[in-house]
C-alpha atoms as a PDB file:
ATOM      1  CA  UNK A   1      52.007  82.612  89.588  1.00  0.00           C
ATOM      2  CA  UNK A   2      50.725  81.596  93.254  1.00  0.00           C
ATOM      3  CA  UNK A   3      52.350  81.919  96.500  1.00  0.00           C
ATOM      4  CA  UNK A   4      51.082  80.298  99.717  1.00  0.00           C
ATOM      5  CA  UNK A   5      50.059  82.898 102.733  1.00  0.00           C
ATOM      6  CA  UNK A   6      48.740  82.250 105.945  1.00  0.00           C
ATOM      7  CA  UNK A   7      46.765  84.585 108.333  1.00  0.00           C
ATOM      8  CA  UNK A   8      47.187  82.620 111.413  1.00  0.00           C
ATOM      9  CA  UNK A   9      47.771  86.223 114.017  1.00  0.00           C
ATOM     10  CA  UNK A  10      51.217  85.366 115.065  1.00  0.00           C
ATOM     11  CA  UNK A  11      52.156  83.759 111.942  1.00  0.00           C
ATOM     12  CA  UNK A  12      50.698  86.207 109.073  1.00  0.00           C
ATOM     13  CA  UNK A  13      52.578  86.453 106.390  1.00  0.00           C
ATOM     14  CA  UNK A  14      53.764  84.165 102.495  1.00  0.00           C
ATOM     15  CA  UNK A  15      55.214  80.821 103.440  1.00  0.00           C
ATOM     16  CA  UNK A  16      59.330  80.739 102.865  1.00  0.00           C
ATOM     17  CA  UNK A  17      61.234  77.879 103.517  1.00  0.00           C
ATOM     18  CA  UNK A  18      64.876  78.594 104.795  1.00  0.00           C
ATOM     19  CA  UNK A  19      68.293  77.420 102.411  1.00  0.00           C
ATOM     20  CA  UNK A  20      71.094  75.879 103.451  1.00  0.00           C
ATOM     21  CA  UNK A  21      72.597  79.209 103.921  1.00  0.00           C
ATOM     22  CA  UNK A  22      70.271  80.218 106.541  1.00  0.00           C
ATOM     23  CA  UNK A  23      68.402  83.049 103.734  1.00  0.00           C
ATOM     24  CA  UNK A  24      64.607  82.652 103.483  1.00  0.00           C
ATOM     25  CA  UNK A  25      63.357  81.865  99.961  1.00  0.00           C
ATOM     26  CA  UNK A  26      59.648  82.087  99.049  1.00  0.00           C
ATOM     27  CA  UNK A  27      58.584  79.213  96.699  1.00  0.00           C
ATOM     28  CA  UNK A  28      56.466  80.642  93.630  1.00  0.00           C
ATOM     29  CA  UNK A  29      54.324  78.086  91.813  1.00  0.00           C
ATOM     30  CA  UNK A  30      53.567  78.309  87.980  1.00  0.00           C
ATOM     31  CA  UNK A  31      50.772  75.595  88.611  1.00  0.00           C
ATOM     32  CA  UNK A  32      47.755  76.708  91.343  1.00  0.00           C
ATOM     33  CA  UNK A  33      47.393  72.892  91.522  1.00  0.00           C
ATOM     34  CA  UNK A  34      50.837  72.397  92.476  1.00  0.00           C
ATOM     35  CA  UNK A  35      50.660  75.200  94.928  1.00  0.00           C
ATOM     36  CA  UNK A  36      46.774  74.030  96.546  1.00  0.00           C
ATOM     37  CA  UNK A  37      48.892  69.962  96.741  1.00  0.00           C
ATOM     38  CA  UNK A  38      51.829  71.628  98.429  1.00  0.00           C
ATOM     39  CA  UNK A  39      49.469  73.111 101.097  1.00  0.00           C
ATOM     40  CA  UNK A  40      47.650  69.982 101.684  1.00  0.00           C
ATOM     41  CA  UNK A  41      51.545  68.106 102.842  1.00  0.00           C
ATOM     42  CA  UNK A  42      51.952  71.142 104.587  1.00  0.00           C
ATOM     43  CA  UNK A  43      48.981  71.027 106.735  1.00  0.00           C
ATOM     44  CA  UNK A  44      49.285  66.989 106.895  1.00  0.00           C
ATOM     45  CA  UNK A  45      52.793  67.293 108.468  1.00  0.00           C
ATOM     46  CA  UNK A  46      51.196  70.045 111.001  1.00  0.00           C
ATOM     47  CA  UNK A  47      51.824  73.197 109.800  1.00  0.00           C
ATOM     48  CA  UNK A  48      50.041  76.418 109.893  1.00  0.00           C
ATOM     49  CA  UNK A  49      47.073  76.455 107.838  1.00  0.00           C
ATOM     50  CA  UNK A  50      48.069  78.458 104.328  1.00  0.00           C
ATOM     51  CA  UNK A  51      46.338  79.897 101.399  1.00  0.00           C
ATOM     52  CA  UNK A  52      47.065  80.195  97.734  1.00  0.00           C
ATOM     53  CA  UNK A  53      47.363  83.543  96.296  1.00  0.00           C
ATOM     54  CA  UNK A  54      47.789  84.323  92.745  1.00  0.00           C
ATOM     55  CA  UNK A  55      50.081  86.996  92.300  1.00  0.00           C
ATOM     56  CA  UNK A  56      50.949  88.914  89.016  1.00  0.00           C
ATOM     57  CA  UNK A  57      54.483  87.613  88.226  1.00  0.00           C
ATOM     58  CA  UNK A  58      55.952  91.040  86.985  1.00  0.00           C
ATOM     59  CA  UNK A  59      55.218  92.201  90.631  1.00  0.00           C
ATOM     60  CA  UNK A  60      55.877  89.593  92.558  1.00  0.00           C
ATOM     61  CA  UNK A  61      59.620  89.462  90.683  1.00  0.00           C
ATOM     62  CA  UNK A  62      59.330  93.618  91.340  1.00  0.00           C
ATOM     63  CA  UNK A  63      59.176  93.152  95.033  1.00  0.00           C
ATOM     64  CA  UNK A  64      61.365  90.335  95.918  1.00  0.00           C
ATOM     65  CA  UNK A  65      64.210  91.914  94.029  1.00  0.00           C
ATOM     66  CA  UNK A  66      63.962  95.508  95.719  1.00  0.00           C
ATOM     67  CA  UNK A  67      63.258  93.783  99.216  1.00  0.00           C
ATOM     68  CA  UNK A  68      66.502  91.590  97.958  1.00  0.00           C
ATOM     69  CA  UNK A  69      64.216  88.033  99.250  1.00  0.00           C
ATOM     70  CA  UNK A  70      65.595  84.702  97.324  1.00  0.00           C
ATOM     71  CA  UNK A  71      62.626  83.415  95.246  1.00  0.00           C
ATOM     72  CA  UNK A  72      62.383  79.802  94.066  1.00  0.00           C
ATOM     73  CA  UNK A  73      59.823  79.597  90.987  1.00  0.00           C
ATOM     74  CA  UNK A  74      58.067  75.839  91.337  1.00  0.00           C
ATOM     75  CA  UNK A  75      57.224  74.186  87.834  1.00  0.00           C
ATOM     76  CA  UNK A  76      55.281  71.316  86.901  1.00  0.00           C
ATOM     77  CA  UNK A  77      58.185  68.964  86.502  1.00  0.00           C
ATOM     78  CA  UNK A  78      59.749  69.936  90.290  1.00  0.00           C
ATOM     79  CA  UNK A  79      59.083  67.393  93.593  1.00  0.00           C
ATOM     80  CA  UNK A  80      58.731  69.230  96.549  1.00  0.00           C
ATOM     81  CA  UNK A  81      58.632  67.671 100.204  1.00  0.00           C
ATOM     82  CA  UNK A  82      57.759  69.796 103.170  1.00  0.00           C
ATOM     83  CA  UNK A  83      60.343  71.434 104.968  1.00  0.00           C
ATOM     84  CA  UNK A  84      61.633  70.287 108.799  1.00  0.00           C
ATOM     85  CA  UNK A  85      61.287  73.831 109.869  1.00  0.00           C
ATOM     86  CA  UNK A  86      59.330  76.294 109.074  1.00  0.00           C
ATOM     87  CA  UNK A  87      59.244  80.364 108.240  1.00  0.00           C
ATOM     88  CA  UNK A  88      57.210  82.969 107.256  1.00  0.00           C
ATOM     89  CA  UNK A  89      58.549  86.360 105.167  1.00  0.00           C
ATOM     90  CA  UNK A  90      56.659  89.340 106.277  1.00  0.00           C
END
């Protein structure tokens, strides 16, 4: 599984994109290609630069649930367009 980070100073932290509700939900990728093309439309529509990090997906389920963070896990078949606004979990 791969997340995307960034390590800009005042913006460190996994990239999250907020729902409609308002909660922040970090996007998982089961594909690092999926994750490294979602990073390039990120940094074409001007965000922060980001990184892909592959994460052990045991863990990375293990923390968001006892930090209670909404998780959204990306598969090859899924679209995704950048978001308007953007967010950082820390």
């Amino acid at each position: 599984m791969f997340i995307l980070t960034t390590t800009k100073a005042d913006e460190e932290g996994a990239f999250s994109v907020s729902d409609r509700t308002g909660h922040r939900v970090l996007y998982i990728f089961e594909q690092e290609d999926d994750a490294l093309r979602y990073s390039m439309m990120l940094d074409d529509e001007g965000y922060p630069e980001t990184d892909v990090l592959e994460v052990e997906e045991a863990l990375l389920m293990q923390v968001c649930d006892s930090r209670n963070y909404k998780y959204s896990v990306i598969t090859p078949n899924d679209i995704m367009v950048p978001p308007r606004e953007r967010s950082l979990m820390n």
